[in-house]
PDB file of N, CA and C in Angstrom:
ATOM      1  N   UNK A   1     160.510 103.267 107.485  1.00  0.00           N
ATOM      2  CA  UNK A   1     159.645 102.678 106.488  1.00  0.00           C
ATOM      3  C   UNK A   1     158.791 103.748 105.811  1.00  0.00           C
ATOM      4  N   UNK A   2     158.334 104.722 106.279  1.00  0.00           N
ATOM      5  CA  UNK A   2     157.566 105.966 105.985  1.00  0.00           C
ATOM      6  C   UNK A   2     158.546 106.318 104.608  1.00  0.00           C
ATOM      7  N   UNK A   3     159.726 106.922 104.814  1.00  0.00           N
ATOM      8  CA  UNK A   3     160.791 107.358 103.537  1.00  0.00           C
ATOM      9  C   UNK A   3     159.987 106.305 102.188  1.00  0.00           C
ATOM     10  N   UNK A   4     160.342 104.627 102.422  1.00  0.00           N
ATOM     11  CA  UNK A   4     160.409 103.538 101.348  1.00  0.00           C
ATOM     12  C   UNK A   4     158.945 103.891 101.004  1.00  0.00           C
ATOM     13  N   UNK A   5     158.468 103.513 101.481  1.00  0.00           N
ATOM     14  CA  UNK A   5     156.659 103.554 101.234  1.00  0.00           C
ATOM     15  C   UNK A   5     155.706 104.736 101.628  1.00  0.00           C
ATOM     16  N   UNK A   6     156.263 105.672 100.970  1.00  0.00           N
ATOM     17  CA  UNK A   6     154.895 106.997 101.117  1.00  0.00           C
ATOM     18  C   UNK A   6     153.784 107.069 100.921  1.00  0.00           C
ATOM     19  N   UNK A   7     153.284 106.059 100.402  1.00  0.00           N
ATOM     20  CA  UNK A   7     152.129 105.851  99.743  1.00  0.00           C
ATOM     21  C   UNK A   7     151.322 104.291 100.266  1.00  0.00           C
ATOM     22  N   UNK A   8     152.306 104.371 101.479  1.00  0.00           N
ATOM     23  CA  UNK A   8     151.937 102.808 101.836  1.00  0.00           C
ATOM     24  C   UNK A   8     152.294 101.511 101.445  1.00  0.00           C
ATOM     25  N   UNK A   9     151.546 100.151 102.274  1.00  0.00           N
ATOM     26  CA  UNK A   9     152.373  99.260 101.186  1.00  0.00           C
ATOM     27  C   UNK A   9     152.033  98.542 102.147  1.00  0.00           C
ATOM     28  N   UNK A  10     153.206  97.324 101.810  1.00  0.00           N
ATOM     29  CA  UNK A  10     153.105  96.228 103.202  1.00  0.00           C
ATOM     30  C   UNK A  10     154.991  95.879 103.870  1.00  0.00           C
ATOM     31  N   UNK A  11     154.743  95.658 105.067  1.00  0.00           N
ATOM     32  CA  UNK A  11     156.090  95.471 105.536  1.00  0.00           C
ATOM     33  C   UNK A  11     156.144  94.230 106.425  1.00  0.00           C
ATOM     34  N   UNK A  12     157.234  93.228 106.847  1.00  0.00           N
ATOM     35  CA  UNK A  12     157.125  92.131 106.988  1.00  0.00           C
ATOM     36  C   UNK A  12     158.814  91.713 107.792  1.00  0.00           C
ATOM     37  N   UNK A  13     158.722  90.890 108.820  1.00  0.00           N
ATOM     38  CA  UNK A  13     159.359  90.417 109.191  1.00  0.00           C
ATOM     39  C   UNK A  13     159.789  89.795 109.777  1.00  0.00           C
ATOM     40  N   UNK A  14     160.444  88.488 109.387  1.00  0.00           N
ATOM     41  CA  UNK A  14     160.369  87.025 109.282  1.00  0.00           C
ATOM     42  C   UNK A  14     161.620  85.834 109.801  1.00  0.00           C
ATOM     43  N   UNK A  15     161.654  85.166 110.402  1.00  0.00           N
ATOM     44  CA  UNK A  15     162.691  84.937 110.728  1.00  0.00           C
ATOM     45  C   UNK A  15     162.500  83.212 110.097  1.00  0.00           C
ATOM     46  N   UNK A  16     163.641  82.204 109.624  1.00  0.00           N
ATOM     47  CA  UNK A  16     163.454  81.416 108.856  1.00  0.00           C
ATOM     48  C   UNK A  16     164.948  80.729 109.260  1.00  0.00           C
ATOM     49  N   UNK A  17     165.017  79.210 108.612  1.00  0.00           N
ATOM     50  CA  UNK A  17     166.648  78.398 108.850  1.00  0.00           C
ATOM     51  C   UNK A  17     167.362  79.081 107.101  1.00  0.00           C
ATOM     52  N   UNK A  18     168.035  79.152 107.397  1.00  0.00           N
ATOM     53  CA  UNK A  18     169.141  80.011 106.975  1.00  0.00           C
ATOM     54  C   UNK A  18     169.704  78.678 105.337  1.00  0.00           C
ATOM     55  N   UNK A  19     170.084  78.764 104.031  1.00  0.00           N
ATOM     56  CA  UNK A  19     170.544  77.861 103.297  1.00  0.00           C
ATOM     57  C   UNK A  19     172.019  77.678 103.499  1.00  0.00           C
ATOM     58  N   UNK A  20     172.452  78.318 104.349  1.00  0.00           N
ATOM     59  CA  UNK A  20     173.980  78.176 105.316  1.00  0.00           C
ATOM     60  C   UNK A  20     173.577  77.588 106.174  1.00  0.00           C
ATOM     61  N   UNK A  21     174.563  76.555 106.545  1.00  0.00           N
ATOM     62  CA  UNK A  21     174.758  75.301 107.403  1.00  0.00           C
ATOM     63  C   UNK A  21     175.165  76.082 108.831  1.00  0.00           C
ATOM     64  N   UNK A  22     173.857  75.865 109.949  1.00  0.00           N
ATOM     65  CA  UNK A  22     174.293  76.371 111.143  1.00  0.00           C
ATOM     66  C   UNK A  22     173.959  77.645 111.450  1.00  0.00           C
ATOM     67  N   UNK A  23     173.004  78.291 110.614  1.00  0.00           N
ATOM     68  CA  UNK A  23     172.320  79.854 110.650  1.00  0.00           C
ATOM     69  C   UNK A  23     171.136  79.841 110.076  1.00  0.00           C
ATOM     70  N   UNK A  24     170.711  81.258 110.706  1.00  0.00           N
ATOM     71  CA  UNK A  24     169.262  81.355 110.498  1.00  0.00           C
ATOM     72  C   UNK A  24     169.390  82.742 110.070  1.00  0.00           C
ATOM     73  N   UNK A  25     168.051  82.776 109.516  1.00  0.00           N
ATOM     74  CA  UNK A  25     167.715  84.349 108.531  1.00  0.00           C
ATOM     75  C   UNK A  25     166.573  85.487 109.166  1.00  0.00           C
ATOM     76  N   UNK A  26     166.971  86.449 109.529  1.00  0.00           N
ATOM     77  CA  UNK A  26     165.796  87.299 110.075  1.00  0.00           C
ATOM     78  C   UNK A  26     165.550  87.766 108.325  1.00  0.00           C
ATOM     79  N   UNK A  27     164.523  88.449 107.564  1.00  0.00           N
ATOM     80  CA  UNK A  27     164.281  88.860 106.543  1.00  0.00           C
ATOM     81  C   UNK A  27     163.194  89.675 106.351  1.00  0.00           C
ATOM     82  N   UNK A  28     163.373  90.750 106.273  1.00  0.00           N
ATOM     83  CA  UNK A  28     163.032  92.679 106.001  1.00  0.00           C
ATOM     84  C   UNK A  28     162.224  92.582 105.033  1.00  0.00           C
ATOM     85  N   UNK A  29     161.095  92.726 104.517  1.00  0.00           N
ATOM     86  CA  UNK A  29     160.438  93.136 103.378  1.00  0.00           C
ATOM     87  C   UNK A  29     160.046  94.371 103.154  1.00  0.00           C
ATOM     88  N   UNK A  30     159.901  94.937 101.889  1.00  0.00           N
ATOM     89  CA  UNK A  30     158.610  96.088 101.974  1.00  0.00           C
ATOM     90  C   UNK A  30     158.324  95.777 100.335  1.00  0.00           C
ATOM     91  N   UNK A  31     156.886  96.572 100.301  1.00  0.00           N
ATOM     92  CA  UNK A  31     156.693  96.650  98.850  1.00  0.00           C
ATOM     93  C   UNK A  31     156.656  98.328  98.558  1.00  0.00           C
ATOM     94  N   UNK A  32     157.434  98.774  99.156  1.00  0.00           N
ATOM     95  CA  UNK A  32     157.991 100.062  98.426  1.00  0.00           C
ATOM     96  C   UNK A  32     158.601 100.929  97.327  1.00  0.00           C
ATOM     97  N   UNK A  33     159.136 101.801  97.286  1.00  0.00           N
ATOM     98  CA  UNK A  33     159.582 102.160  95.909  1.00  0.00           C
ATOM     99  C   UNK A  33     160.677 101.275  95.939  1.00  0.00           C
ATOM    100  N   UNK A  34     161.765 100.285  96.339  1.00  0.00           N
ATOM    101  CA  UNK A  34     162.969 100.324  96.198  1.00  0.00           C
ATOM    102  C   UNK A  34     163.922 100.969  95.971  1.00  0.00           C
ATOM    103  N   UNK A  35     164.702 100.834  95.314  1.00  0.00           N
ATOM    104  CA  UNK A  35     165.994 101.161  95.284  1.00  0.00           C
ATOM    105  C   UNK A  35     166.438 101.458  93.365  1.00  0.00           C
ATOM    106  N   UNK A  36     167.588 102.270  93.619  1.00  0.00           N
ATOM    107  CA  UNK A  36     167.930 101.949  91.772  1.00  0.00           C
ATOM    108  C   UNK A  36     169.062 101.112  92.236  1.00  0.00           C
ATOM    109  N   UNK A  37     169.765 100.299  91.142  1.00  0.00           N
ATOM    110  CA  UNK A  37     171.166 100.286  90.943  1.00  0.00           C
ATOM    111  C   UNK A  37     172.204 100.795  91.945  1.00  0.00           C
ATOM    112  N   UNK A  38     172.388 101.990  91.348  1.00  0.00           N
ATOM    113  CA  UNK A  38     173.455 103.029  92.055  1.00  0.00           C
ATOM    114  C   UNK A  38     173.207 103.114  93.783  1.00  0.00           C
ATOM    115  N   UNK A  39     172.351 103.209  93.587  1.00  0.00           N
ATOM    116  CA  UNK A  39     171.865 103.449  96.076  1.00  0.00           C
ATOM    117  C   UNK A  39     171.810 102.028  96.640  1.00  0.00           C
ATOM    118  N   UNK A  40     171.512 100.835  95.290  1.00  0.00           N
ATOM    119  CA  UNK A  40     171.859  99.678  95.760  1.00  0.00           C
ATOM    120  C   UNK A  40     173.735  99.775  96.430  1.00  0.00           C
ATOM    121  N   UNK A  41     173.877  99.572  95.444  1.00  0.00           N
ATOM    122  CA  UNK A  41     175.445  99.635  95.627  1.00  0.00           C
ATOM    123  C   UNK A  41     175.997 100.882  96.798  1.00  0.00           C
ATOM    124  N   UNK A  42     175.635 101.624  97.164  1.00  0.00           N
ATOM    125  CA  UNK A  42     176.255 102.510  98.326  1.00  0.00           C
ATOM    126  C   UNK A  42     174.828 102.561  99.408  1.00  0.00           C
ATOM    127  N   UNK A  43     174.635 101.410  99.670  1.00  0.00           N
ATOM    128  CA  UNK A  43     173.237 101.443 101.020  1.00  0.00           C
ATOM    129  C   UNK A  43     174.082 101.011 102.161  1.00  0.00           C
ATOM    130  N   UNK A  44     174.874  99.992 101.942  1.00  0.00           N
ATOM    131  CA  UNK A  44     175.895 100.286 102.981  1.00  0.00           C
ATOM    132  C   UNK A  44     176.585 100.778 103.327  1.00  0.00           C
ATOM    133  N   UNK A  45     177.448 101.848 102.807  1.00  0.00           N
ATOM    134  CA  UNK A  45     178.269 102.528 103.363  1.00  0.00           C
ATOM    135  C   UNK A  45     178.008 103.770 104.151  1.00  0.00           C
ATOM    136  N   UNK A  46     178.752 103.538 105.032  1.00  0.00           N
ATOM    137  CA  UNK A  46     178.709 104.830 106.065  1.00  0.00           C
ATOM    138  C   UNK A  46     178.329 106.436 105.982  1.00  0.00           C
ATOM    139  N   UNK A  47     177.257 106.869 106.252  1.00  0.00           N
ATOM    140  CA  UNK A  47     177.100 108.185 106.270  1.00  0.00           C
ATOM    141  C   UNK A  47     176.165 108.653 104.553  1.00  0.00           C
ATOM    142  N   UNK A  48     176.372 107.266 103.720  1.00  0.00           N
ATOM    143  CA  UNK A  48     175.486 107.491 102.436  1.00  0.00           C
ATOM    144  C   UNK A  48     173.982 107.871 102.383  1.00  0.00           C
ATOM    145  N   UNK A  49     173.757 109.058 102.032  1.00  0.00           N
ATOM    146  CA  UNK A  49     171.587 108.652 102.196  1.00  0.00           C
ATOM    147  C   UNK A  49     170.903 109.377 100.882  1.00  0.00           C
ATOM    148  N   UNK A  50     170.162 108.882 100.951  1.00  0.00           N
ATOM    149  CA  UNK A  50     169.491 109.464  99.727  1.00  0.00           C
ATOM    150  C   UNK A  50     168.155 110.557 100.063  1.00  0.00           C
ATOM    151  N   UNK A  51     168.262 110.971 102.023  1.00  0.00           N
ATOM    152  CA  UNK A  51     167.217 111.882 102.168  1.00  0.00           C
ATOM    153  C   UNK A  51     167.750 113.463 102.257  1.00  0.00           C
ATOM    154  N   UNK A  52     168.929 113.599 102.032  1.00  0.00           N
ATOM    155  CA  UNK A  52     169.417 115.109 101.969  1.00  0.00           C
ATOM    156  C   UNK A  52     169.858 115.356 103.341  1.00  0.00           C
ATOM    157  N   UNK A  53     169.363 116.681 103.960  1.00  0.00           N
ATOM    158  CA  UNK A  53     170.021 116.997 105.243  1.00  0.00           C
ATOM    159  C   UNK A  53     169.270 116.610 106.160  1.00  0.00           C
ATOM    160  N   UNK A  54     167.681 115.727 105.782  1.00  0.00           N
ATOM    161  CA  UNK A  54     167.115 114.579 106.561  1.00  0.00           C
ATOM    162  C   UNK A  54     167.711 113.588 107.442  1.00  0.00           C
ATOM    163  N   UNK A  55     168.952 113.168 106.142  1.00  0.00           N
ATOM    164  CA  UNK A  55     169.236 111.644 107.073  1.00  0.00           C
ATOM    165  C   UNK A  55     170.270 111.827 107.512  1.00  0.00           C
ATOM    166  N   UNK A  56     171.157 110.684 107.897  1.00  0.00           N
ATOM    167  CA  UNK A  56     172.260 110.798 108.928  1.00  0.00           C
ATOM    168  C   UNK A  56     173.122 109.487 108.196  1.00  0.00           C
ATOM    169  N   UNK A  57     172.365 108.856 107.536  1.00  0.00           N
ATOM    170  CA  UNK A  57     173.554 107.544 106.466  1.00  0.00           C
ATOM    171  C   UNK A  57     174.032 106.481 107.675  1.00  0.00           C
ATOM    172  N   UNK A  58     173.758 106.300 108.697  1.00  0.00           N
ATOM    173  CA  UNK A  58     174.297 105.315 109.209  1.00  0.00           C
ATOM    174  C   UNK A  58     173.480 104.328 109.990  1.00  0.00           C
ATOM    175  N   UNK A  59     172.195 104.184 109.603  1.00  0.00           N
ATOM    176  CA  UNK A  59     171.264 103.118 109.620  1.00  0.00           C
ATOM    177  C   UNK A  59     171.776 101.937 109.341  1.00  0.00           C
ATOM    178  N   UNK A  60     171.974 101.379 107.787  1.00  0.00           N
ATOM    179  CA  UNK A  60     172.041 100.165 107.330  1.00  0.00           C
ATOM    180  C   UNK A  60     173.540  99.994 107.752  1.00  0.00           C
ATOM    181  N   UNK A  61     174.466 100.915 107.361  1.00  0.00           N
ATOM    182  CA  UNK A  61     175.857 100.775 108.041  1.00  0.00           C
ATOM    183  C   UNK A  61     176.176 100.026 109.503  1.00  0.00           C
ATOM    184  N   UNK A  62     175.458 100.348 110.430  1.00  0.00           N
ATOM    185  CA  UNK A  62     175.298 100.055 111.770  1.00  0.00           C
ATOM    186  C   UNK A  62     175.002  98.712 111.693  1.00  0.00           C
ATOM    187  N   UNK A  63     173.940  98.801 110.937  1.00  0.00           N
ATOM    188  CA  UNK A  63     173.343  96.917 110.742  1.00  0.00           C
ATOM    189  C   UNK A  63     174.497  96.048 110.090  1.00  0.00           C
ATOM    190  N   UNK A  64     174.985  96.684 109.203  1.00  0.00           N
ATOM    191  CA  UNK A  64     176.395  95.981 108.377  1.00  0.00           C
ATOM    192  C   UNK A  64     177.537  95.840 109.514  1.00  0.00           C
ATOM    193  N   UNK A  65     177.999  96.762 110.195  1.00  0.00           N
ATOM    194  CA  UNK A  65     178.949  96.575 111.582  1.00  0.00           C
ATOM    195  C   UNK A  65     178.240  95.312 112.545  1.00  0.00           C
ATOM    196  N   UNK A  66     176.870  95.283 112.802  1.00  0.00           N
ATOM    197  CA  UNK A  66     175.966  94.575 114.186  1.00  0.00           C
ATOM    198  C   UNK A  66     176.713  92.768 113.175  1.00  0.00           C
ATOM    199  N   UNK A  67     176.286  92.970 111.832  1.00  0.00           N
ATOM    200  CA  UNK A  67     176.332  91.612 110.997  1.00  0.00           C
ATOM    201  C   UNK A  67     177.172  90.996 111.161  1.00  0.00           C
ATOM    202  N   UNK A  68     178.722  91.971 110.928  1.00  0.00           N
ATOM    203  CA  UNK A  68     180.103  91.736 110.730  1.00  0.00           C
ATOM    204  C   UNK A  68     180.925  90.701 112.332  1.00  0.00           C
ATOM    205  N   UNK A  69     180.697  91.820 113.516  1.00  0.00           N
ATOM    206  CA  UNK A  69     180.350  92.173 114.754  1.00  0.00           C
ATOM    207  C   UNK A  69     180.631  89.842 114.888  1.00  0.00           C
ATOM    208  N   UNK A  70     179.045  89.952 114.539  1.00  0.00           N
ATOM    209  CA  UNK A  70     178.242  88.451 114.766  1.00  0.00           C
ATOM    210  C   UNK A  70     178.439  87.591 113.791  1.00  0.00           C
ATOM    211  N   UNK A  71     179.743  87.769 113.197  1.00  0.00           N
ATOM    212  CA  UNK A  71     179.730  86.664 112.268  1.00  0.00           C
ATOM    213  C   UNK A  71     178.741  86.100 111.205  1.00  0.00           C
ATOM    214  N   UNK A  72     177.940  87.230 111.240  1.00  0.00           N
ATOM    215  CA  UNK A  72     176.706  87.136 110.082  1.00  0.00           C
ATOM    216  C   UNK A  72     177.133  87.954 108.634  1.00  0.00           C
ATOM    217  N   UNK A  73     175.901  88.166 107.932  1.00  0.00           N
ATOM    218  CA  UNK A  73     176.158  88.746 106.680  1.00  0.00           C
ATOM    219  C   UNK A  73     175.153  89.407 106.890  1.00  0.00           C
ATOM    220  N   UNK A  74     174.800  90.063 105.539  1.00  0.00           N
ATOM    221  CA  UNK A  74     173.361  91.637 105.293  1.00  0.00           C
ATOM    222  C   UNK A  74     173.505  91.139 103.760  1.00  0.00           C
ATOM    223  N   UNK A  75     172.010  90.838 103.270  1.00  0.00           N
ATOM    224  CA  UNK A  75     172.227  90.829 101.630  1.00  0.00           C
ATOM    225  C   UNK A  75     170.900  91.946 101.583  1.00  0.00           C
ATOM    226  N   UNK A  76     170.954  92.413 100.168  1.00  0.00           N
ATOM    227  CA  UNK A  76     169.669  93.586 100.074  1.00  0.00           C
ATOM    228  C   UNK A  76     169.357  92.844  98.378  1.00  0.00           C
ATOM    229  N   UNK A  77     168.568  93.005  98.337  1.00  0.00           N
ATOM    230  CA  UNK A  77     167.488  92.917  97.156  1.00  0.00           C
ATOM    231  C   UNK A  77     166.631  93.770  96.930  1.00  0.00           C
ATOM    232  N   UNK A  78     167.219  94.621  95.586  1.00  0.00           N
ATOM    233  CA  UNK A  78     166.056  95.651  95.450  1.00  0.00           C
ATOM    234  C   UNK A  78     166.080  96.147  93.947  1.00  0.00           C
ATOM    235  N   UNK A  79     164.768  96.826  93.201  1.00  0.00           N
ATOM    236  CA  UNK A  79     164.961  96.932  92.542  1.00  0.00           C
ATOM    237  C   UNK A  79     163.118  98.784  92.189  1.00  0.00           C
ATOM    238  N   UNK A  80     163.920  99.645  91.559  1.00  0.00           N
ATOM    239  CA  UNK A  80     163.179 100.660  91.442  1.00  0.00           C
ATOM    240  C   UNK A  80     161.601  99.941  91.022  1.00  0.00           C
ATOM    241  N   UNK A  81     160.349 100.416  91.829  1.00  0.00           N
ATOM    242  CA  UNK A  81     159.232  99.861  91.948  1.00  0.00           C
ATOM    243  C   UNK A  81     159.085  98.486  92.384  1.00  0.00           C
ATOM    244  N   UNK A  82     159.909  98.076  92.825  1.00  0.00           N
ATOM    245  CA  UNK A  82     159.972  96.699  93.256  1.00  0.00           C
ATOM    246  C   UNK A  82     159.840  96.053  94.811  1.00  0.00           C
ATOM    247  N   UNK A  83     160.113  97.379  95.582  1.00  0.00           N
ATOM    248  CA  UNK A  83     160.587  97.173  97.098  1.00  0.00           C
ATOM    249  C   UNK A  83     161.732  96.621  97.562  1.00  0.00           C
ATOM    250  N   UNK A  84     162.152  96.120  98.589  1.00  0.00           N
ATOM    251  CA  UNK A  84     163.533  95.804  99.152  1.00  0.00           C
ATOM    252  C   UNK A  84     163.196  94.306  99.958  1.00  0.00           C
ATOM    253  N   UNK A  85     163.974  93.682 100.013  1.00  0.00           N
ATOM    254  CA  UNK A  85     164.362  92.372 101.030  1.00  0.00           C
ATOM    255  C   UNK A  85     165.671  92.475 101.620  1.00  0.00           C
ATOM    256  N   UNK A  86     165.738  92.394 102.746  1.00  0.00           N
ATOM    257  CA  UNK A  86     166.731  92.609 103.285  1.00  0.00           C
ATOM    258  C   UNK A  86     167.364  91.194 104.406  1.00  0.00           C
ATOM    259  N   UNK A  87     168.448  90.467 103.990  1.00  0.00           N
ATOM    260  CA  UNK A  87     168.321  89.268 104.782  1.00  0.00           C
ATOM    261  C   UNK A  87     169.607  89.571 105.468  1.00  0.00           C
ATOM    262  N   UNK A  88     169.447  89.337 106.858  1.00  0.00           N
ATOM    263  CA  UNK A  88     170.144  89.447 108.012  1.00  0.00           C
ATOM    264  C   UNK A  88     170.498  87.641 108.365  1.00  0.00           C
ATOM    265  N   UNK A  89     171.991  87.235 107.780  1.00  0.00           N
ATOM    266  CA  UNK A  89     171.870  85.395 108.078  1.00  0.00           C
ATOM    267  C   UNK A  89     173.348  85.671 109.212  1.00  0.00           C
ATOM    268  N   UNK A  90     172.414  85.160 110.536  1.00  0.00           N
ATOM    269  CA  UNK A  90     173.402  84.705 111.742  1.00  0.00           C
ATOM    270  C   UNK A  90     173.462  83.395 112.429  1.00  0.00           C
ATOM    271  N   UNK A  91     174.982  83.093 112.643  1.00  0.00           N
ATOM    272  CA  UNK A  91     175.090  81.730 113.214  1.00  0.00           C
ATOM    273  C   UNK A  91     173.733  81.159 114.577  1.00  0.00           C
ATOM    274  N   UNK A  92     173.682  80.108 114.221  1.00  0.00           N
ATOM    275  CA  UNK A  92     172.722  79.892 115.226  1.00  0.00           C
ATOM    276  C   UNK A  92     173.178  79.476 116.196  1.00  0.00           C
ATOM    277  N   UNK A  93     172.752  79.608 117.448  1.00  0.00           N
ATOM    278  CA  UNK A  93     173.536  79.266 119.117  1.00  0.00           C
ATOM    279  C   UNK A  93     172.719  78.138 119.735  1.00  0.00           C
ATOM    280  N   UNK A  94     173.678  77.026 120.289  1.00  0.00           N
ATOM    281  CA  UNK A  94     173.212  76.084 120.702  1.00  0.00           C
ATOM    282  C   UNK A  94     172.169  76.578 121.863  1.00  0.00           C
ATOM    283  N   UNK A  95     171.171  75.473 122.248  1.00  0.00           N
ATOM    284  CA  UNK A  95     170.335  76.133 123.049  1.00  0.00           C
ATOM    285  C   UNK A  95     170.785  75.837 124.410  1.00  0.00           C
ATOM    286  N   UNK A  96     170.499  76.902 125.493  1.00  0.00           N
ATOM    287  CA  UNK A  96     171.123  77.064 126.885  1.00  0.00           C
ATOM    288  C   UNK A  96     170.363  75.735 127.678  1.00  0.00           C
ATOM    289  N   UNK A  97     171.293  75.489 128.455  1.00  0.00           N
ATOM    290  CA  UNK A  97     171.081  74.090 129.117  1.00  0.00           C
ATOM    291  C   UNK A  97     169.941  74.612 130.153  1.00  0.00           C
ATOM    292  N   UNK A  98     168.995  73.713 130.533  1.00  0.00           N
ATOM    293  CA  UNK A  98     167.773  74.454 131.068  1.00  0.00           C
ATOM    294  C   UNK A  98     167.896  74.929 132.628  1.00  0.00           C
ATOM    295  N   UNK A  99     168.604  74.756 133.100  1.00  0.00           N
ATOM    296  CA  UNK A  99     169.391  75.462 134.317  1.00  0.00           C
ATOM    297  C   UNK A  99     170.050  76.047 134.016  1.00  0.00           C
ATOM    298  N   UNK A 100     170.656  76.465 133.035  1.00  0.00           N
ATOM    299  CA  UNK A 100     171.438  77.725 133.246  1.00  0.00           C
ATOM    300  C   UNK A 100     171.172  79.296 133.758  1.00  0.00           C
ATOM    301  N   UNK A 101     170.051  79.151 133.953  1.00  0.00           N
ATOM    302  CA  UNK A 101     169.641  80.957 134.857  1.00  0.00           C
ATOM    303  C   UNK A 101     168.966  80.290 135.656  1.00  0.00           C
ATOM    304  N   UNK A 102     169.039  79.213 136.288  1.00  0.00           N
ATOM    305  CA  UNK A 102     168.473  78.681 137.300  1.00  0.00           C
ATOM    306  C   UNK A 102     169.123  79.389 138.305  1.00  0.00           C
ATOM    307  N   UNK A 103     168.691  80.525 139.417  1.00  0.00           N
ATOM    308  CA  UNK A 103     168.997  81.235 140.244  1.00  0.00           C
ATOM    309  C   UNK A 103     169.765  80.318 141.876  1.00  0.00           C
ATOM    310  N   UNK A 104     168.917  80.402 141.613  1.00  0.00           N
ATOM    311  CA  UNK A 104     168.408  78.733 143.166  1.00  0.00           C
ATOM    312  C   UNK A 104     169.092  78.152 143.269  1.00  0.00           C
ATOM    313  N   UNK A 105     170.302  77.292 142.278  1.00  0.00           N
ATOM    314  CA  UNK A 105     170.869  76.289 142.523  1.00  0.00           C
ATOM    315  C   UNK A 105     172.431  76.991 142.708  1.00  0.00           C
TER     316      UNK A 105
END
């Protein structure tokens, strides 16, 4: 978050029911510089970065594999001076029967 917001800002993260039937949304904010266009479009891919011999490019990639992985998705929203949203939407899991880590029985 330091990289997005050098100058500070606010960061946020939220978890919410999902407008897909059967999932829920974790969701990333910042009010940072964002993004242009062009780094929109290659934020996922593997090994891409925009910090030089800083970064390593496989942050959001990893998160895009964890998404894929779980039958979820990764959407990004961003726009230069605008900051980023980042929504992480995964199936939701029925809830565990209340004995089930019941040791004892």
């Amino acid at each position: 978050m330091r990289d997005a917001m050098p100058d500070g800002g606010a960061f946020s993260i939220r978890g919410k029911a999902s407008t897909r039937a059967n999932c829920f949304d974790i969701v990333v904010a910042d009010t940072g510089l964002g993004m242009s266009e062009a780094v929109l479009q290659r934020a996922l891919d593997p090994f891409f970065t925009t910090k030089g011999a800083n970064g390593s490019g496989i942050g959001l990639a990893q998160v895009q594999a964890l998404m894929v992985q779980s039958s979820g998705s990764i959407d990004i929203e961003s726009a230069p001076g605008q900051g980023a949203t980042i929504r992480l939407t995964l199936p939701s899991c029925p809830l565990a029967d209340e004995h089930a880590l019941d040791l004892h029985h």
